[in-house]
C-alpha atoms as a PDB file:
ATOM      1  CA  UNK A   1     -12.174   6.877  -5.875  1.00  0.00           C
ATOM      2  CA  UNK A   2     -10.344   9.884  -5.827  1.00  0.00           C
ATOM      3  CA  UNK A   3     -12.197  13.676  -5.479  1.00  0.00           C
ATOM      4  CA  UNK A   4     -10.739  15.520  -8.611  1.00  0.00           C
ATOM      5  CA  UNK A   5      -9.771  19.323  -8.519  1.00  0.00           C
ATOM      6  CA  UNK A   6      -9.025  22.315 -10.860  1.00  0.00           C
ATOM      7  CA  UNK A   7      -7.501  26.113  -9.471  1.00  0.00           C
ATOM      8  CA  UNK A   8      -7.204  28.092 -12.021  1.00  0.00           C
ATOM      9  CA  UNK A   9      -5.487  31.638 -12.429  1.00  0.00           C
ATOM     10  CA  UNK A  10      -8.242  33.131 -13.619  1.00  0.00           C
ATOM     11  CA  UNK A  11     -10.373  32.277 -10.845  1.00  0.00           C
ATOM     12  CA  UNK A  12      -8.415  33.866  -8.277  1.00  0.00           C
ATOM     13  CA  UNK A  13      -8.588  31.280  -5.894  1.00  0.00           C
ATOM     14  CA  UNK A  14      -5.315  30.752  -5.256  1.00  0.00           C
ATOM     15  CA  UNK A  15      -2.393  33.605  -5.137  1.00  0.00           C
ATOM     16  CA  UNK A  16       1.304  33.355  -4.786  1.00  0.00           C
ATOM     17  CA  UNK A  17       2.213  34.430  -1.259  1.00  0.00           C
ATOM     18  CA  UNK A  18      -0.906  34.606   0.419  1.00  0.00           C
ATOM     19  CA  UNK A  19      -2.066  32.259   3.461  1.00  0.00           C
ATOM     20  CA  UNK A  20      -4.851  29.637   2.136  1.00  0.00           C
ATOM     21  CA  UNK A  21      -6.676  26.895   3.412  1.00  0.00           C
ATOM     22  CA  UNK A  22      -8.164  24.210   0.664  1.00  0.00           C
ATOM     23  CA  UNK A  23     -10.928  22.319   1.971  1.00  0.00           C
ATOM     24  CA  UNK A  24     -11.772  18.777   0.623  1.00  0.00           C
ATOM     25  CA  UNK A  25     -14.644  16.479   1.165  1.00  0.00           C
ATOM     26  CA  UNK A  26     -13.329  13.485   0.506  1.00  0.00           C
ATOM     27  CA  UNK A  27     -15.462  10.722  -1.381  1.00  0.00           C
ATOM     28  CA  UNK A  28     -16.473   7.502   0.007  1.00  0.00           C
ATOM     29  CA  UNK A  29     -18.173   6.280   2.948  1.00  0.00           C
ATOM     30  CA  UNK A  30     -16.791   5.835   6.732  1.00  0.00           C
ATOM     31  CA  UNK A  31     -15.242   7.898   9.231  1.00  0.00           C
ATOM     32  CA  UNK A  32     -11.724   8.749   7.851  1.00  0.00           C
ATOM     33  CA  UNK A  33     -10.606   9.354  11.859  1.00  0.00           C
ATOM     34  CA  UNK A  34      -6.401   8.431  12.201  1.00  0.00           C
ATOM     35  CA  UNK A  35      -6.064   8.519   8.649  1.00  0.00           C
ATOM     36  CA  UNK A  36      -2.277   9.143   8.410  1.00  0.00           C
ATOM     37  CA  UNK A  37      -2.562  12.082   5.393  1.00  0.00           C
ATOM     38  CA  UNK A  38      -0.246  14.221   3.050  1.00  0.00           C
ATOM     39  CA  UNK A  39      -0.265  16.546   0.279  1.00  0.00           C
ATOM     40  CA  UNK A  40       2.290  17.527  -1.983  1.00  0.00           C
ATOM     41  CA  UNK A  41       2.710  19.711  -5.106  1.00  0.00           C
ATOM     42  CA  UNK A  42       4.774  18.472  -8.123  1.00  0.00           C
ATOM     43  CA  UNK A  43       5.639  20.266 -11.263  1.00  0.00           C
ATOM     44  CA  UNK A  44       5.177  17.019 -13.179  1.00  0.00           C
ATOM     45  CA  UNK A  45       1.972  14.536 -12.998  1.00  0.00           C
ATOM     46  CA  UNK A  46       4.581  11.628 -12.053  1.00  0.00           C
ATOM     47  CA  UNK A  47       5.207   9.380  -9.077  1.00  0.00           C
ATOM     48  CA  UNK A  48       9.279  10.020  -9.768  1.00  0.00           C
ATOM     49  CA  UNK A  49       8.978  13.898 -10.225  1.00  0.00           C
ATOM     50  CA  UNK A  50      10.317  15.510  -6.996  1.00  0.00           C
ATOM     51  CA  UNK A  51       8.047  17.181  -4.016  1.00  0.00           C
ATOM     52  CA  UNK A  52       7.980  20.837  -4.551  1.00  0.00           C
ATOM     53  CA  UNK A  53       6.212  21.723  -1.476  1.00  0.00           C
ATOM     54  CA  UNK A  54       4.407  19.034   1.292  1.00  0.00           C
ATOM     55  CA  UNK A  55       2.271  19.020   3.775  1.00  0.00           C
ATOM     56  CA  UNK A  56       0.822  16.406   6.530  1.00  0.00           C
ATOM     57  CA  UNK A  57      -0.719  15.559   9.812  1.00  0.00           C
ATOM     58  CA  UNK A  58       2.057  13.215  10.872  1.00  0.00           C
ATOM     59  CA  UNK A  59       5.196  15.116  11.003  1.00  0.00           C
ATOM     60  CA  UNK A  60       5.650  18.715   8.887  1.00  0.00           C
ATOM     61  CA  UNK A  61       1.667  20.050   9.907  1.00  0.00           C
ATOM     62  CA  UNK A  62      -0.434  21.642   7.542  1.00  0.00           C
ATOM     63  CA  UNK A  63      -3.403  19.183   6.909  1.00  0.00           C
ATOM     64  CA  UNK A  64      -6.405  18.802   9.490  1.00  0.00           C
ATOM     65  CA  UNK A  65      -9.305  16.149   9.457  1.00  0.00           C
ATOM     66  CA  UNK A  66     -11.794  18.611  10.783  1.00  0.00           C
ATOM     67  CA  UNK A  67     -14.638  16.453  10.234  1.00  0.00           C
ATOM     68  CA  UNK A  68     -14.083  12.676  10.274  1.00  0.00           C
ATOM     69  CA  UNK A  69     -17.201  11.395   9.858  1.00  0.00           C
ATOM     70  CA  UNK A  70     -18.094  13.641   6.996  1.00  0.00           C
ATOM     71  CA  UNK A  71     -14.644  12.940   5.470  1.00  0.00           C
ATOM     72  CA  UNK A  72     -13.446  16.638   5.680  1.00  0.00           C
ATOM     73  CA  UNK A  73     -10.007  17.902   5.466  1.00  0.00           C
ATOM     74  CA  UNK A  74      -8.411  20.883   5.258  1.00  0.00           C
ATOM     75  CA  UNK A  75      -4.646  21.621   3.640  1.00  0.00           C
ATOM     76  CA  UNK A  76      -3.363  25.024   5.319  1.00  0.00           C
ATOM     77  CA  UNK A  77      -0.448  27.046   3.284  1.00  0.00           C
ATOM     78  CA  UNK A  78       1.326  29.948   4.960  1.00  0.00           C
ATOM     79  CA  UNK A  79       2.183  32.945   2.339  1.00  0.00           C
ATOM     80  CA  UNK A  80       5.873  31.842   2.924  1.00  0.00           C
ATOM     81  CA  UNK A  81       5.245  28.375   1.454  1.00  0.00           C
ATOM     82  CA  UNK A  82       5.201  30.378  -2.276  1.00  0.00           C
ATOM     83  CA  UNK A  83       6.181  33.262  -1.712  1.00  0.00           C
ATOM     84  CA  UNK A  84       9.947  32.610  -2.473  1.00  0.00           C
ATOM     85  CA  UNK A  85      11.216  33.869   0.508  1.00  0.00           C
ATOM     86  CA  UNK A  86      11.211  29.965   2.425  1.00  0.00           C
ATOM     87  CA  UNK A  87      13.473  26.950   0.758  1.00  0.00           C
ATOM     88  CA  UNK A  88      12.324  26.014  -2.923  1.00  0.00           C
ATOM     89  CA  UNK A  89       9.364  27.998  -2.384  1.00  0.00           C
ATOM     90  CA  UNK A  90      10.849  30.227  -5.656  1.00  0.00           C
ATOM     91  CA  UNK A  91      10.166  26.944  -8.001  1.00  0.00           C
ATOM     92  CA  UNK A  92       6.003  28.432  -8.056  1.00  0.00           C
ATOM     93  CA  UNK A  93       5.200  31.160 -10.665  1.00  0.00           C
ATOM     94  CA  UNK A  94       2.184  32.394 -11.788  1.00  0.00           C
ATOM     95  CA  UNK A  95       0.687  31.666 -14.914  1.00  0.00           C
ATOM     96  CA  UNK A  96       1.971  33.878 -17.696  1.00  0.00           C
ATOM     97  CA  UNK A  97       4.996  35.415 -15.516  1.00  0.00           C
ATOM     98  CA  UNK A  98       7.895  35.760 -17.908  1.00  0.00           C
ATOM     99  CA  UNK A  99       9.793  32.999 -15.556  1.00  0.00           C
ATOM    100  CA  UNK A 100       6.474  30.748 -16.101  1.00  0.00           C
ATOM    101  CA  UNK A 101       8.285  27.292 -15.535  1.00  0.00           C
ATOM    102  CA  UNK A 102       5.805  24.688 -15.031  1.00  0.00           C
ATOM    103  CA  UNK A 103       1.839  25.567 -15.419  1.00  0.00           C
ATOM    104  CA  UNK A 104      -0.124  23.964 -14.237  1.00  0.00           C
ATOM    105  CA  UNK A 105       1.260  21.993 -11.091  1.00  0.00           C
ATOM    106  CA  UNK A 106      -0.075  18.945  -9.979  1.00  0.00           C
ATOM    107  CA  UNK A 107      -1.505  18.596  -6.258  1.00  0.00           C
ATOM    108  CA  UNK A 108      -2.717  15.226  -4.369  1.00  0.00           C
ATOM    109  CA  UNK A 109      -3.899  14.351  -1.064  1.00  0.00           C
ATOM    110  CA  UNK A 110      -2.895  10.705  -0.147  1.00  0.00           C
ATOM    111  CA  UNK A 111      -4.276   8.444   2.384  1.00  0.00           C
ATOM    112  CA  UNK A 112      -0.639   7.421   4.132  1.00  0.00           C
ATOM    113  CA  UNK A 113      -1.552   4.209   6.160  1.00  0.00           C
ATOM    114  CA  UNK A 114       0.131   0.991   5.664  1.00  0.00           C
ATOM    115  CA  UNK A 115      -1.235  -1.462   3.296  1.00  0.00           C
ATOM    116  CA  UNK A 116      -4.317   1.183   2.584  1.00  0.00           C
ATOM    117  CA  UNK A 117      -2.171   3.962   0.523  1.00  0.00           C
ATOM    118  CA  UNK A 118      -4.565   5.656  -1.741  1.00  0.00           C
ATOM    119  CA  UNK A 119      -4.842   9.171  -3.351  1.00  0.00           C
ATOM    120  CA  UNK A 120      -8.203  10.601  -2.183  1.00  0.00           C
ATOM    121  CA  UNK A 121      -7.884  13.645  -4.555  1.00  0.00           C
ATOM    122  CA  UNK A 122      -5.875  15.139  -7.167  1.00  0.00           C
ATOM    123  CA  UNK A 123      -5.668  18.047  -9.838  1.00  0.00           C
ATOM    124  CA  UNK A 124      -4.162  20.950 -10.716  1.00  0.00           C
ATOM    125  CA  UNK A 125      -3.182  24.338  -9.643  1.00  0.00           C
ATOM    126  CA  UNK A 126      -2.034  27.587 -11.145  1.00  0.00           C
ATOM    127  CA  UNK A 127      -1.019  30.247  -9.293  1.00  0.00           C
ATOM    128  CA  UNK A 128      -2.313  33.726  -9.998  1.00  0.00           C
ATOM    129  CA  UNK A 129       0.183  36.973  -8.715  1.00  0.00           C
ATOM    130  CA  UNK A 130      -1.112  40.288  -7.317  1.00  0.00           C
ATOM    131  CA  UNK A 131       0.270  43.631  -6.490  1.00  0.00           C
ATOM    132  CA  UNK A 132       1.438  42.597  -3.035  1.00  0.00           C
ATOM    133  CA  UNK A 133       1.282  44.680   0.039  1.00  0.00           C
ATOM    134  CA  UNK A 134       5.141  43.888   2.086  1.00  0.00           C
ATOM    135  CA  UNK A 135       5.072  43.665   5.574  1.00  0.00           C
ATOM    136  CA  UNK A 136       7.282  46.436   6.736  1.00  0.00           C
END
């Protein structure tokens, strides 16, 4: 069974170009120590609708099993994963920009592991926008 999830703009939980760490607690029972993970961000809720942005604890980084027998994980961004200024990181807008192209996106974290794929927990994201302080 998969852990559902909702970010919305209004809620301010999530801004363009800031660093972020989601934190999941993953449902089921058992340790979930060596699970081979990954999350990704689509624009569109389908299996053939490109990666926009990934993440993983096999080869790119990003996602941490900080508490295996609890079943917690944690999915780290860095502001220049949306803040436009890394490759493809432009395709995220915030909800009700004038260049709004996709609201919501789509997130899932995926068990990896041969023969035991499985999506642990999915939902949807939309990015809210602040005045922004740049880094001189």
């Amino acid at each position: 069974m998969a852990e559902p999830f909702a970010i919305t703009a209004a809620s301010g939980a999530f801004f363009l170009g800031e660093d972020k760490i989601l934190r999941f607690t993953l449902i089921g029972s058992g340790s979930i120590a060596g699970y081979k993970l990954a999350f990704v961000f689509k624009d569109k809720d389908k299996v053939s609708a490109p990666e926009l942005l990934r993440k993983d604890n096999v080869a790119i980084g990003g996602v941490v099993i900080t508490d295996a027998a609890a079943r917690k994980v944690e999915v780290t961004f860095r502001d220049v994963d949306t803040d436009g200024s890394g490759s493809g990181t432009d395709r995220f807008v915030p909800k009700g920009s004038t260049d709004e192209k996709v609201v919501p996106y789509f997130g899932s974290l995926k068990r990896l592991d041969d023969d035991l794929e499985t999506v642990l927990a999915w939902g949807t994201v939309e990015f809210a926008v602040a005045s922004q302080v740049q880094e001189p």
